[in-house]
PDB file of N, CA and C in Angstrom:
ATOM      1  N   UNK A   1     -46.643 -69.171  90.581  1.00  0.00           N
ATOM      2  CA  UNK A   1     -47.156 -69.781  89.362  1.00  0.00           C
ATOM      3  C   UNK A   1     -47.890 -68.743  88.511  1.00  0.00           C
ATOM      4  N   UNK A   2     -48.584 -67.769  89.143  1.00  0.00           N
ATOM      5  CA  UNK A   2     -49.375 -66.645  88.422  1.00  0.00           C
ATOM      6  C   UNK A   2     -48.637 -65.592  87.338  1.00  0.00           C
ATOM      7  N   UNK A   3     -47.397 -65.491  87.945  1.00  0.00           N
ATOM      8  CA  UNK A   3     -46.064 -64.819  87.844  1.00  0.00           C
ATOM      9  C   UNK A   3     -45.837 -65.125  86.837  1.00  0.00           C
ATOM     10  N   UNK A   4     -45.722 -66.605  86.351  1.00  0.00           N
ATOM     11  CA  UNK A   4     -44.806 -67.283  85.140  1.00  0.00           C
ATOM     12  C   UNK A   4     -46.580 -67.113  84.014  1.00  0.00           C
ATOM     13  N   UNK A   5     -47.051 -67.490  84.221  1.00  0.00           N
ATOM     14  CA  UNK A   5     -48.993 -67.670  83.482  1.00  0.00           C
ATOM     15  C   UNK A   5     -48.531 -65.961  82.669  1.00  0.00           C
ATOM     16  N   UNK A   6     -48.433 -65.250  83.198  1.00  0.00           N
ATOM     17  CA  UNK A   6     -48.583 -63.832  83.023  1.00  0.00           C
ATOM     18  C   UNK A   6     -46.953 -63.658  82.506  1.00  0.00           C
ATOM     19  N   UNK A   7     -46.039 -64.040  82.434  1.00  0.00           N
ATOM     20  CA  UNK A   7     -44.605 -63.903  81.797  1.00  0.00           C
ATOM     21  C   UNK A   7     -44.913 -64.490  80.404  1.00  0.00           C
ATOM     22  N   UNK A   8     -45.177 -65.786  80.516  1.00  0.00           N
ATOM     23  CA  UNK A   8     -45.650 -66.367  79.404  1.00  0.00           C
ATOM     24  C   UNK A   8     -46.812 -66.002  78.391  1.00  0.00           C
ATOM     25  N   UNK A   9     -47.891 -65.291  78.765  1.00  0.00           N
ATOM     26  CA  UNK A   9     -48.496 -64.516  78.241  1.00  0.00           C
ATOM     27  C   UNK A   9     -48.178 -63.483  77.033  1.00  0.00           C
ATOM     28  N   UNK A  10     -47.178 -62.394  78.000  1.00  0.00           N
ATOM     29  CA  UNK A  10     -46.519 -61.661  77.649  1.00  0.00           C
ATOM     30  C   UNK A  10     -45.673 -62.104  76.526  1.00  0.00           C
ATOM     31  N   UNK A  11     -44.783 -62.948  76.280  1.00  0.00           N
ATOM     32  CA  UNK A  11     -44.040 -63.592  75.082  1.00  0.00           C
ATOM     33  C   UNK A  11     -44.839 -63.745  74.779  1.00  0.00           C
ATOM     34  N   UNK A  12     -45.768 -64.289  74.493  1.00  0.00           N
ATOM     35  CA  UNK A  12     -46.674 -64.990  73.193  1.00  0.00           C
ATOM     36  C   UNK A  12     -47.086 -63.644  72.822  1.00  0.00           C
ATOM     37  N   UNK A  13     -47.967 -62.753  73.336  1.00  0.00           N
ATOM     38  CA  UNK A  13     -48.755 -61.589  72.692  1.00  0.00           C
ATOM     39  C   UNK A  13     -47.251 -60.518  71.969  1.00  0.00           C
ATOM     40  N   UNK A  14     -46.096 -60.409  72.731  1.00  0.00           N
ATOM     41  CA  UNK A  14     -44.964 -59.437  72.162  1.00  0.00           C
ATOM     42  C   UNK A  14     -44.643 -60.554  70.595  1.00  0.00           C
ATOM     43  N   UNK A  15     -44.626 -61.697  70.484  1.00  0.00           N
ATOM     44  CA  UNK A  15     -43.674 -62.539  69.344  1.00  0.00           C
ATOM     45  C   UNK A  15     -45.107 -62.206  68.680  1.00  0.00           C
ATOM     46  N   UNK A  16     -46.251 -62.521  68.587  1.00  0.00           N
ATOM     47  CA  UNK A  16     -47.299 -62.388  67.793  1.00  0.00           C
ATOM     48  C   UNK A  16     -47.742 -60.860  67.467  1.00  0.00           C
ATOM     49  N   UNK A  17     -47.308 -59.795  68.234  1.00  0.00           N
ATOM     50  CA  UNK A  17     -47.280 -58.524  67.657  1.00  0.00           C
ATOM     51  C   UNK A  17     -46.070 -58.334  66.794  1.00  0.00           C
ATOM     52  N   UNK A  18     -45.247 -59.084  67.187  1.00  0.00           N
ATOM     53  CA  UNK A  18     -43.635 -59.041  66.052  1.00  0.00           C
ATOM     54  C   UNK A  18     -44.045 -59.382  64.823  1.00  0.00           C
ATOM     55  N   UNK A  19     -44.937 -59.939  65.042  1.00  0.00           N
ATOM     56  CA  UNK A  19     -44.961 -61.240  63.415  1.00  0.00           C
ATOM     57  C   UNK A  19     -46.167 -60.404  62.811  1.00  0.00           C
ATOM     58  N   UNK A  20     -47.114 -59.885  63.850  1.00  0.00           N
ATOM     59  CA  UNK A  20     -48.149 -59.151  62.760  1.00  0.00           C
ATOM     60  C   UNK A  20     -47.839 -58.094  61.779  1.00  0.00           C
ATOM     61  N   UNK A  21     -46.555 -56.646  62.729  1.00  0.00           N
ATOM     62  CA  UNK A  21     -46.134 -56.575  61.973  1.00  0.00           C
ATOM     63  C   UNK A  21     -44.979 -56.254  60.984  1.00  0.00           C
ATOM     64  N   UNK A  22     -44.428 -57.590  60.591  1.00  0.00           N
ATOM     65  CA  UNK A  22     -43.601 -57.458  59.654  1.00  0.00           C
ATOM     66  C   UNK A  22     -44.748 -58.318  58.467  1.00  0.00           C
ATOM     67  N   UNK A  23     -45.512 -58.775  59.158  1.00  0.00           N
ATOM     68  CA  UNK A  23     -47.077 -59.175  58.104  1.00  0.00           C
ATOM     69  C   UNK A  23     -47.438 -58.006  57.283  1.00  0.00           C
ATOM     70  N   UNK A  24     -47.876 -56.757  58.145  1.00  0.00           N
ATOM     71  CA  UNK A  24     -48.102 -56.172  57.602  1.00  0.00           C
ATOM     72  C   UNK A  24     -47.626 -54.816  56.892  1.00  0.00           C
ATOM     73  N   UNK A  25     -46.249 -54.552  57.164  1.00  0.00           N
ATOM     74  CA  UNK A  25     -44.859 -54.280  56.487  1.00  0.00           C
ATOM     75  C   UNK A  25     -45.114 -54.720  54.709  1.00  0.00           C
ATOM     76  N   UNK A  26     -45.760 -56.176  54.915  1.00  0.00           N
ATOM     77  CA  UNK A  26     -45.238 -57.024  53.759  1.00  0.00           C
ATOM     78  C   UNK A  26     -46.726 -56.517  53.160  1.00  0.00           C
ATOM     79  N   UNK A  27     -47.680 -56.401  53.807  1.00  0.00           N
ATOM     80  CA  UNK A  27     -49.029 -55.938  53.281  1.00  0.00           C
ATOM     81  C   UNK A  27     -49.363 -54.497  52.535  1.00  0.00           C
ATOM     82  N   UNK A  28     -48.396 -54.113  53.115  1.00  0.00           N
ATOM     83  CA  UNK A  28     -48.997 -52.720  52.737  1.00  0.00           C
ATOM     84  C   UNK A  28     -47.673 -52.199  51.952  1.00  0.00           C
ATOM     85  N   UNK A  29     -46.635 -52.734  51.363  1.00  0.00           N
ATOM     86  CA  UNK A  29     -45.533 -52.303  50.766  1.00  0.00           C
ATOM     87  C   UNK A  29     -46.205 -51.784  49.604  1.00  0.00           C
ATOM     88  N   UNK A  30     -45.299 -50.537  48.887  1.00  0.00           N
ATOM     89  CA  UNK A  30     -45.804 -50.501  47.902  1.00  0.00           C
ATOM     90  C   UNK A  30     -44.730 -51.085  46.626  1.00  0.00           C
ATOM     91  N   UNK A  31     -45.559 -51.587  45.444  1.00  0.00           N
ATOM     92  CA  UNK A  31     -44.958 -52.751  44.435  1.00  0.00           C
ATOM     93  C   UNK A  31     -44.398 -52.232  43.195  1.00  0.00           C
ATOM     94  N   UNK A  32     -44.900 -50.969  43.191  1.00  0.00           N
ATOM     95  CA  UNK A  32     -44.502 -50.869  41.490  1.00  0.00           C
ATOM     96  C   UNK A  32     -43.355 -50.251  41.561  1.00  0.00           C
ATOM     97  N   UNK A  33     -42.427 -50.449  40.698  1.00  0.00           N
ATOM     98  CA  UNK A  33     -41.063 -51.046  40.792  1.00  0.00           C
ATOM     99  C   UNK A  33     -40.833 -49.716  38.823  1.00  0.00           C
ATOM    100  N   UNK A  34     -39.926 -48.845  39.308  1.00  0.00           N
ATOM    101  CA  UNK A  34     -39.008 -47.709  38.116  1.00  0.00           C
ATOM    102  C   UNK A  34     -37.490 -47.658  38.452  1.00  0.00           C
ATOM    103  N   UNK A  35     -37.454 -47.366  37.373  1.00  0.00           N
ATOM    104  CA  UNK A  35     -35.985 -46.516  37.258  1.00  0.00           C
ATOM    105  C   UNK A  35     -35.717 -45.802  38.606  1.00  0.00           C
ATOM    106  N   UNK A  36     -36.430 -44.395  38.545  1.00  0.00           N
ATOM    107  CA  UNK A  36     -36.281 -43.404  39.017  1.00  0.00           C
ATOM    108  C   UNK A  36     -36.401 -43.860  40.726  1.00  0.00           C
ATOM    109  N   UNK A  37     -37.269 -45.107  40.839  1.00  0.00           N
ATOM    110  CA  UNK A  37     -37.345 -45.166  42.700  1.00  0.00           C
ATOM    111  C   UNK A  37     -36.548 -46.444  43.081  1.00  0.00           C
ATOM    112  N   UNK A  38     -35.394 -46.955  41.728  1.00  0.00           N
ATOM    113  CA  UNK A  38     -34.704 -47.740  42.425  1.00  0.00           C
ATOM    114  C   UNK A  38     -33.311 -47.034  42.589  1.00  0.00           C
ATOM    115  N   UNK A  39     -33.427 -46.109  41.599  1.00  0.00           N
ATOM    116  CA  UNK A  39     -32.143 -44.728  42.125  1.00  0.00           C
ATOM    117  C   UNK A  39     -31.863 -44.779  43.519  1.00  0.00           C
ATOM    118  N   UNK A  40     -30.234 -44.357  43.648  1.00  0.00           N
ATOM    119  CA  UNK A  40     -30.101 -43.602  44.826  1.00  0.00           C
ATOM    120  C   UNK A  40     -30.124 -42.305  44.740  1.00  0.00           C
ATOM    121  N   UNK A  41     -30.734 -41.544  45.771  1.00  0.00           N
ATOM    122  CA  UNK A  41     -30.886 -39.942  46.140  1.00  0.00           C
ATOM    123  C   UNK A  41     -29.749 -39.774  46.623  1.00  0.00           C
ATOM    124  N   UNK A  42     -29.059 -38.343  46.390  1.00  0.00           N
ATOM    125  CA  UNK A  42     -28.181 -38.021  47.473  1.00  0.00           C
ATOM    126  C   UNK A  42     -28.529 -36.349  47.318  1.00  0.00           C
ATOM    127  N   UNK A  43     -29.633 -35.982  47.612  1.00  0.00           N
ATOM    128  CA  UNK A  43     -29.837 -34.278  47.599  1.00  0.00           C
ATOM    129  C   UNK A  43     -29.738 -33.748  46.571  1.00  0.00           C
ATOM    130  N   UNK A  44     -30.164 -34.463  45.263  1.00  0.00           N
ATOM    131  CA  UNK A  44     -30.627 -33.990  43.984  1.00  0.00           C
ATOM    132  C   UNK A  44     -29.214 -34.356  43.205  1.00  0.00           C
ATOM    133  N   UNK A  45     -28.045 -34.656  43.762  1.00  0.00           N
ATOM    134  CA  UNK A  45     -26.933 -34.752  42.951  1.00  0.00           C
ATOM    135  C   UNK A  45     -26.740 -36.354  42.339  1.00  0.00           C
ATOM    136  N   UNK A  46     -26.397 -36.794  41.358  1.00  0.00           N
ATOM    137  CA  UNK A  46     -26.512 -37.913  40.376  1.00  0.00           C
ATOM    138  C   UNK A  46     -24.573 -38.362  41.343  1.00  0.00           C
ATOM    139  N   UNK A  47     -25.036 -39.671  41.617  1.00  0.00           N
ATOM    140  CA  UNK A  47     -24.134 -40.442  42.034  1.00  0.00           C
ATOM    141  C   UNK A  47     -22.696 -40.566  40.837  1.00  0.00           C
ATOM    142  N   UNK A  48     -21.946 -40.810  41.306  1.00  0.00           N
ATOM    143  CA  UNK A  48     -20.837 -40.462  39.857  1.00  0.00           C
ATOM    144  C   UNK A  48     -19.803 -41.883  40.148  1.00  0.00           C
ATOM    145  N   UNK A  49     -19.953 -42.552  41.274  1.00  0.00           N
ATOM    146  CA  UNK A  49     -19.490 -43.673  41.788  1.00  0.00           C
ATOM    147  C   UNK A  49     -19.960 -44.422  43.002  1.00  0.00           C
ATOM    148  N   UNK A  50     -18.858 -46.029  43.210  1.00  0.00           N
ATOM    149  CA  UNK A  50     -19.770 -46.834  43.683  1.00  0.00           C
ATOM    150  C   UNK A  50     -19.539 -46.359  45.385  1.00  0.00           C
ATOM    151  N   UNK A  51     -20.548 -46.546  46.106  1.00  0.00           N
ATOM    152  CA  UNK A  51     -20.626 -45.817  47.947  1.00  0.00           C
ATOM    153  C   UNK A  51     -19.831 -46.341  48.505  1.00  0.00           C
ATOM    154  N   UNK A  52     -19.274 -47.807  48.085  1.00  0.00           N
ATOM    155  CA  UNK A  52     -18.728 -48.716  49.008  1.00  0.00           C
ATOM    156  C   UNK A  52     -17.211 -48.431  48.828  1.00  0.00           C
ATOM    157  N   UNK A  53     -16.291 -48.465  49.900  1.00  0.00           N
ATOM    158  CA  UNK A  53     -14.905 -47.216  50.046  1.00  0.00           C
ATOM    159  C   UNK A  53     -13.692 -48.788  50.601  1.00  0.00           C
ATOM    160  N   UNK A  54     -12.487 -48.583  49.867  1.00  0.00           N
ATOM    161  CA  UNK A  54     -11.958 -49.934  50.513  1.00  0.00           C
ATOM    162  C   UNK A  54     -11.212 -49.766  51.429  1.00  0.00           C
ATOM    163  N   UNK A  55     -11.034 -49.927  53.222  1.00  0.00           N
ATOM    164  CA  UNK A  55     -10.582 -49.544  54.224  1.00  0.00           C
ATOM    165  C   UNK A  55      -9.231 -50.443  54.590  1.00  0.00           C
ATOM    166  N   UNK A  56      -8.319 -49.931  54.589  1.00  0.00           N
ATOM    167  CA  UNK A  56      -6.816 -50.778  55.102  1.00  0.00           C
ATOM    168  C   UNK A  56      -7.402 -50.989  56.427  1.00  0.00           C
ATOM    169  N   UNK A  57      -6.932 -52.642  56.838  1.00  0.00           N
ATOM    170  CA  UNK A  57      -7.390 -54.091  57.773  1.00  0.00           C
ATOM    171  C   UNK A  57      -6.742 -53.227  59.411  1.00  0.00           C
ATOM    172  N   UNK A  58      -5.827 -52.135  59.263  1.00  0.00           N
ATOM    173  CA  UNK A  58      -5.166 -51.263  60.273  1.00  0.00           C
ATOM    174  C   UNK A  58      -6.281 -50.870  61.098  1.00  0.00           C
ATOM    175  N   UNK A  59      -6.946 -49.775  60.461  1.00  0.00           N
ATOM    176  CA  UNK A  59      -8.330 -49.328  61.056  1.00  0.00           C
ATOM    177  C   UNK A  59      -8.962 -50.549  61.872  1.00  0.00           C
ATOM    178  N   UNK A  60      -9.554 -51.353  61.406  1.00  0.00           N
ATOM    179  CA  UNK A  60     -10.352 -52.324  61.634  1.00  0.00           C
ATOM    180  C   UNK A  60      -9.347 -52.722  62.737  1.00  0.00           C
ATOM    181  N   UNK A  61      -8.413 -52.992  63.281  1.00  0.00           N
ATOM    182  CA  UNK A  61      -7.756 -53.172  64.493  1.00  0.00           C
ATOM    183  C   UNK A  61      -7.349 -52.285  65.427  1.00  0.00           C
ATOM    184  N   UNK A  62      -6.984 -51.053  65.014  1.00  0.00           N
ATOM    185  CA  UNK A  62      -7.015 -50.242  65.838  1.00  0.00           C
ATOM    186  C   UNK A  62      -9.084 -49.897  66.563  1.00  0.00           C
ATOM    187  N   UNK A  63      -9.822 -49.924  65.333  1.00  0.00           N
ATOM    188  CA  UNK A  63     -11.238 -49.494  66.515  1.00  0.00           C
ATOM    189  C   UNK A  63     -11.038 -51.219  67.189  1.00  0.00           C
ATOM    190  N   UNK A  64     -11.226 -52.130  67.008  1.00  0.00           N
ATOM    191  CA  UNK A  64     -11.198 -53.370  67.748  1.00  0.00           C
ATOM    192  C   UNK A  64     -10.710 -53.134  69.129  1.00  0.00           C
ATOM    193  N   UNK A  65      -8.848 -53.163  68.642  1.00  0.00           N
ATOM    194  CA  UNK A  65      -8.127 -52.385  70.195  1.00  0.00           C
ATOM    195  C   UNK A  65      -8.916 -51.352  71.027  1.00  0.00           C
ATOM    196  N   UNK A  66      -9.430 -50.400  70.138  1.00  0.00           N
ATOM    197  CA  UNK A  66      -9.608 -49.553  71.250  1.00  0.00           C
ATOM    198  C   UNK A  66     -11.566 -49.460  72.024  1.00  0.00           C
ATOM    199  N   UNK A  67     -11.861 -50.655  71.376  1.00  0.00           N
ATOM    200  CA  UNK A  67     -13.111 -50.829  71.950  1.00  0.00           C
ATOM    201  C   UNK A  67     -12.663 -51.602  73.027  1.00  0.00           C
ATOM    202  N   UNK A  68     -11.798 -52.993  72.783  1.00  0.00           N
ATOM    203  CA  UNK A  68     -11.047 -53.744  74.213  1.00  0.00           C
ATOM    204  C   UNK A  68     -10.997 -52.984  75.386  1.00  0.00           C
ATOM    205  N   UNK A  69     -10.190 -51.667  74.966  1.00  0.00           N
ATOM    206  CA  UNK A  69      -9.503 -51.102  76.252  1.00  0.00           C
ATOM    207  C   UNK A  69     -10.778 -50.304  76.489  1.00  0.00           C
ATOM    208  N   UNK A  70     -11.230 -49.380  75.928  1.00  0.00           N
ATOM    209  CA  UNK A  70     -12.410 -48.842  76.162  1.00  0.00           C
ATOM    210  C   UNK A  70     -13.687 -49.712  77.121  1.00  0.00           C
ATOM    211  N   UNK A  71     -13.764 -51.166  77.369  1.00  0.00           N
ATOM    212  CA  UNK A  71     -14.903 -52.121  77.863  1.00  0.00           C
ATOM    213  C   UNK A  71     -14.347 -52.349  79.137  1.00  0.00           C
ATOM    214  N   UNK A  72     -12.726 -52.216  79.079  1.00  0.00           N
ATOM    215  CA  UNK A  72     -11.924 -52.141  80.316  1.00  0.00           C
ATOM    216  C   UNK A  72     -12.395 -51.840  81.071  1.00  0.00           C
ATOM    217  N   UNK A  73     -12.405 -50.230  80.687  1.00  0.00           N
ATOM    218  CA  UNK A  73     -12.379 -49.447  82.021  1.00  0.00           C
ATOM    219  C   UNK A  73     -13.756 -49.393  82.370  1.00  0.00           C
ATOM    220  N   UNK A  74     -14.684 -49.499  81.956  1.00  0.00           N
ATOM    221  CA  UNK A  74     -16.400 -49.631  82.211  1.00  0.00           C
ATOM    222  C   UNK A  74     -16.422 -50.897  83.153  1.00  0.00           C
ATOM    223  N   UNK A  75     -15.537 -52.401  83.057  1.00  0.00           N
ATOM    224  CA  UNK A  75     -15.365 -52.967  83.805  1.00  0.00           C
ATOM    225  C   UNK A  75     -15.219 -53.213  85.585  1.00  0.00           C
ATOM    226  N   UNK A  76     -14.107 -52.287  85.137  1.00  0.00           N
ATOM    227  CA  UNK A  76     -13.337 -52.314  85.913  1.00  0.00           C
ATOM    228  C   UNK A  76     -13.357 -50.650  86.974  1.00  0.00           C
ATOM    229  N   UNK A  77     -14.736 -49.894  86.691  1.00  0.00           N
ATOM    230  CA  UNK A  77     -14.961 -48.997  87.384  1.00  0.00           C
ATOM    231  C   UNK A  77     -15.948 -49.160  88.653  1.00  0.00           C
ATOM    232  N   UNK A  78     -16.549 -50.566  88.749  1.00  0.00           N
ATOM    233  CA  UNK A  78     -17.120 -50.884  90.400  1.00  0.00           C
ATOM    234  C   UNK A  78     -15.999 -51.670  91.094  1.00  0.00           C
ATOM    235  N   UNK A  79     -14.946 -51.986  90.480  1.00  0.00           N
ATOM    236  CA  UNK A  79     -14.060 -52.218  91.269  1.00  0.00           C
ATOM    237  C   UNK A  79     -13.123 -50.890  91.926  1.00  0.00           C
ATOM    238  N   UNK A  80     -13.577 -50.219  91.622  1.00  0.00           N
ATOM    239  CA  UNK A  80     -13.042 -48.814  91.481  1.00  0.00           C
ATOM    240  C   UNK A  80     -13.878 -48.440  92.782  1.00  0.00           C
ATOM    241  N   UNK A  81     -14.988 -48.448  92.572  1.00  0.00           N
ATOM    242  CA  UNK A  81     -16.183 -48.211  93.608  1.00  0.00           C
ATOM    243  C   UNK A  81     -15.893 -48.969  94.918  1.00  0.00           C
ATOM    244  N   UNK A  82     -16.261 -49.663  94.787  1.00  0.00           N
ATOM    245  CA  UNK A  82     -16.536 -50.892  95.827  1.00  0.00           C
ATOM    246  C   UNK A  82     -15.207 -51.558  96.316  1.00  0.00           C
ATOM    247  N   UNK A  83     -14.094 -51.124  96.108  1.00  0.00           N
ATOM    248  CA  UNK A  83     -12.724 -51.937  96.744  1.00  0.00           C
ATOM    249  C   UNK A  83     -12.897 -51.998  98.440  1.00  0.00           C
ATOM    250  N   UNK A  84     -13.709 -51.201  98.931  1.00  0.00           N
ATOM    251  CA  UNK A  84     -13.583 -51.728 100.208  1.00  0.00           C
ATOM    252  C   UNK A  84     -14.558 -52.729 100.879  1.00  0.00           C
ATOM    253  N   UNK A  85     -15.570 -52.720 100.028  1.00  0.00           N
ATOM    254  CA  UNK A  85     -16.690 -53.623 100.472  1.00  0.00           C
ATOM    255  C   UNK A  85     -16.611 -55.245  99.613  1.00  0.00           C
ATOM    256  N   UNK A  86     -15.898 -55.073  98.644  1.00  0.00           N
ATOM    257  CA  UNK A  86     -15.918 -56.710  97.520  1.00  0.00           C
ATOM    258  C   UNK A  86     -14.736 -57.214  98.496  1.00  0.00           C
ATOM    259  N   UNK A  87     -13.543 -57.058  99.396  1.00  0.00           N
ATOM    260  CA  UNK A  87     -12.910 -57.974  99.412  1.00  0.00           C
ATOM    261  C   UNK A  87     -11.350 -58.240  98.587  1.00  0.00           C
ATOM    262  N   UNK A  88     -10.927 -58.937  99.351  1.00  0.00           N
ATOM    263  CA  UNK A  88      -9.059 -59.107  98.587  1.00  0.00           C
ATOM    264  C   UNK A  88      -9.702 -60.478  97.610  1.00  0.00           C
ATOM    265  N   UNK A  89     -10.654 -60.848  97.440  1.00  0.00           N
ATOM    266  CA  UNK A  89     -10.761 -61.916  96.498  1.00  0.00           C
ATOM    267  C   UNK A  89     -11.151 -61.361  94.941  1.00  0.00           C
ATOM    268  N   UNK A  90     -12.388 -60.073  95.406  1.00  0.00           N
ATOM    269  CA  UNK A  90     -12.204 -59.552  94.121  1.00  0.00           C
ATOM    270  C   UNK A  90     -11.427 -58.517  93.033  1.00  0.00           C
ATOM    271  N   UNK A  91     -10.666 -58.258  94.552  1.00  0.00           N
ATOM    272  CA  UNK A  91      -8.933 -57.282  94.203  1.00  0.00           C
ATOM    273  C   UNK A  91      -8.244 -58.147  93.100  1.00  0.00           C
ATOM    274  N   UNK A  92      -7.727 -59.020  93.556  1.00  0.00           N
ATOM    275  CA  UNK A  92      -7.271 -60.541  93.036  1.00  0.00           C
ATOM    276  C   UNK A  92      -7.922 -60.695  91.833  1.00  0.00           C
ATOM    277  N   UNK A  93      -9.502 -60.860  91.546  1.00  0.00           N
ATOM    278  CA  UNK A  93      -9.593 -60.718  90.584  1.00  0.00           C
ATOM    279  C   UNK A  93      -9.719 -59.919  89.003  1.00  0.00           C
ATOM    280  N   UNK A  94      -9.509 -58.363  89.887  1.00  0.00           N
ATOM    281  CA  UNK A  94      -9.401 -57.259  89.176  1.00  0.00           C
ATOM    282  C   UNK A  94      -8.100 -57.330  88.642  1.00  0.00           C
ATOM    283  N   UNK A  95      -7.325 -57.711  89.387  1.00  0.00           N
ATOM    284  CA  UNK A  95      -5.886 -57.579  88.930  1.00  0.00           C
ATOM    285  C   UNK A  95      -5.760 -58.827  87.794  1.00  0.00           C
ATOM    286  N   UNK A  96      -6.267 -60.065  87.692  1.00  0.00           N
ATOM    287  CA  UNK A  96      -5.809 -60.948  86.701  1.00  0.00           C
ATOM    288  C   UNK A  96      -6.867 -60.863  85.630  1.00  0.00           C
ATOM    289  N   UNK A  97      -7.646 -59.994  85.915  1.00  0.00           N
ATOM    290  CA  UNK A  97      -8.322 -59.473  84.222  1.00  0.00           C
ATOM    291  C   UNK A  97      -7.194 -58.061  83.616  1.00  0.00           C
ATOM    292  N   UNK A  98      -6.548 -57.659  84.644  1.00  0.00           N
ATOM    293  CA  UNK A  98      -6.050 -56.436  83.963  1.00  0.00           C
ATOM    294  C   UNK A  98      -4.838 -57.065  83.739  1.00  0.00           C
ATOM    295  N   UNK A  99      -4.233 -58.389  83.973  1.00  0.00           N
ATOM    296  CA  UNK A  99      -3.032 -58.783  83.593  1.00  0.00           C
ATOM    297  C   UNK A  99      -3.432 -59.785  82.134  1.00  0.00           C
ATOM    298  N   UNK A 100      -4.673 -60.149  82.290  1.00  0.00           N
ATOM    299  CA  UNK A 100      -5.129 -61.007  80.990  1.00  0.00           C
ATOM    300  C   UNK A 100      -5.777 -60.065  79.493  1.00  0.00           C
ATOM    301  N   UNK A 101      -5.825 -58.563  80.013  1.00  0.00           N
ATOM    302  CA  UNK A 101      -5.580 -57.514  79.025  1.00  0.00           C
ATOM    303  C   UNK A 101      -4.317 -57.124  78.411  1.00  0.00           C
ATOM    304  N   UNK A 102      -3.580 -56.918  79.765  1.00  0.00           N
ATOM    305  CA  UNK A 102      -2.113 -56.573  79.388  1.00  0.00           C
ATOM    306  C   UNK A 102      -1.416 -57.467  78.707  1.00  0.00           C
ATOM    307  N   UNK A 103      -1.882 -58.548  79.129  1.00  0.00           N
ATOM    308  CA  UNK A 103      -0.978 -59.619  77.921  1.00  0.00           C
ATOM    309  C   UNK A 103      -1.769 -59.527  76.440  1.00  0.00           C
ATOM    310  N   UNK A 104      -2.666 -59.083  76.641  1.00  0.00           N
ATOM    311  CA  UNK A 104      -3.126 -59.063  74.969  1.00  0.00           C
ATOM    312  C   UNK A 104      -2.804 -57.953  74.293  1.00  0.00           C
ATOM    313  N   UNK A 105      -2.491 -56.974  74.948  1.00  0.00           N
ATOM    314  CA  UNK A 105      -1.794 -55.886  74.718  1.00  0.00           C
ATOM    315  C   UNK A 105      -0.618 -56.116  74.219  1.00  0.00           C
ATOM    316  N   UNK A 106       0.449 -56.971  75.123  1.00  0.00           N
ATOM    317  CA  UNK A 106       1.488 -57.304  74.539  1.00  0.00           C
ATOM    318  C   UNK A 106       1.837 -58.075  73.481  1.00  0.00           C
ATOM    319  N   UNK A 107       0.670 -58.873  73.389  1.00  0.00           N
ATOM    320  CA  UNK A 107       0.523 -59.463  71.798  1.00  0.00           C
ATOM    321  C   UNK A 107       0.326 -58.632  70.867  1.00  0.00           C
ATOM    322  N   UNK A 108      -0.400 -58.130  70.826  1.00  0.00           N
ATOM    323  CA  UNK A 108      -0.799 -56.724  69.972  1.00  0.00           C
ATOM    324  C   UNK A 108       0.421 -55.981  69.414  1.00  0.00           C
ATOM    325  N   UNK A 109       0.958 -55.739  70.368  1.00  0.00           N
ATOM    326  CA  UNK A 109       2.715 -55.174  70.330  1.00  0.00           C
ATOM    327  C   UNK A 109       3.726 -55.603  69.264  1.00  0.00           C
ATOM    328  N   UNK A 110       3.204 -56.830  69.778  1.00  0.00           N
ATOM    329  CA  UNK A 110       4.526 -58.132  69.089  1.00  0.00           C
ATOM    330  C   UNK A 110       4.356 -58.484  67.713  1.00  0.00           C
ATOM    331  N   UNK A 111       2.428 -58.419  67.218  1.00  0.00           N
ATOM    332  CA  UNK A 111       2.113 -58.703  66.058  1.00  0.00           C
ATOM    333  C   UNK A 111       2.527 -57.541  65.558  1.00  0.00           C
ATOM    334  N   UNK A 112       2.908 -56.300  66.274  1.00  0.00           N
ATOM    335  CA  UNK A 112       2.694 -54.832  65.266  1.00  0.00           C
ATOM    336  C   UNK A 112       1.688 -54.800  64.790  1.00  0.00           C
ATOM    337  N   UNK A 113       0.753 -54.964  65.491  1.00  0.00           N
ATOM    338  CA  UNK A 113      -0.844 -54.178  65.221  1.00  0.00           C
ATOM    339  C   UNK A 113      -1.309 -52.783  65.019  1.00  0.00           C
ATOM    340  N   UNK A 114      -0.258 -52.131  65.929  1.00  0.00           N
ATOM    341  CA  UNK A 114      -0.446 -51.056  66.772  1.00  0.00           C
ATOM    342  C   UNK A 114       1.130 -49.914  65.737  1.00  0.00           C
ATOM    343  N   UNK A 115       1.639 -50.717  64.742  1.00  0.00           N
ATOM    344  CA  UNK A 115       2.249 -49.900  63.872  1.00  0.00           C
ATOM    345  C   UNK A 115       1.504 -49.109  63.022  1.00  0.00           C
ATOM    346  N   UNK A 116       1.475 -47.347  63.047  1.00  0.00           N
ATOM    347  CA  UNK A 116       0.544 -46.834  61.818  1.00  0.00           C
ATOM    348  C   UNK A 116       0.803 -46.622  60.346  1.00  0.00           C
ATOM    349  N   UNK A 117       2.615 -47.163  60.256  1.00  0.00           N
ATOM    350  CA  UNK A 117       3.446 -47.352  58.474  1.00  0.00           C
ATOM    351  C   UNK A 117       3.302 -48.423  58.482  1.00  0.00           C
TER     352      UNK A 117
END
């Protein structure tokens, strides 16, 4: 019970140091408001266009894909470890996450996701 008294503690004093400060974030901002400090800087050079760049939806699936496969193998590296101590149950289950990848893989395939023309 002392355990939880003292957990609970702890949240209240961390959420009430959160809140003090973005309190005082808001307190001590400074207000006066120009031209010159709502500029963007870029190392003394005058911006000549807008920052924001328009990216073909390709990219955006290829990093997707390759974060998937990339979480894979981080997964699937204590099974790597430990195959002799987890058991044929969690063999079994190594294998039907890597078959429930591979099929998304093969979707991937089929949509031509994975075409770079």
């Amino acid at each position: 019970m002392k355990e939880l008294v003292c957990l609970a503690v702890f949240i209240i004093l961390a959420t009430l140091f959160a809140i003090a400060m973005v309190i005082a974030g808001f307190i001590c901002q400074y207000r006066k408001k120009s031209a010159i400090k709502d500029s963007t800087y870029e190392c003394g050079i005058d911006t000549y266009s807008d920052a924001r760049i328009l990216f073909d939806i390709k990219y955006f699936n290829y990093a997707i894909l390759f974060l998937i496969f990339d979480i894979e193998t981080i997964f699937l590296y204590p099974f790597a470890i430990f195959t002799n101590t987890l058991g044929w149950f969690a063999i079994v289950e190594a294998f039907v996450f890597v078959a429930i990848l591979l099929f998304g893989l093969v979707f991937a395939i089929n949509k031509k996701m994975l075409r770079w023309l």
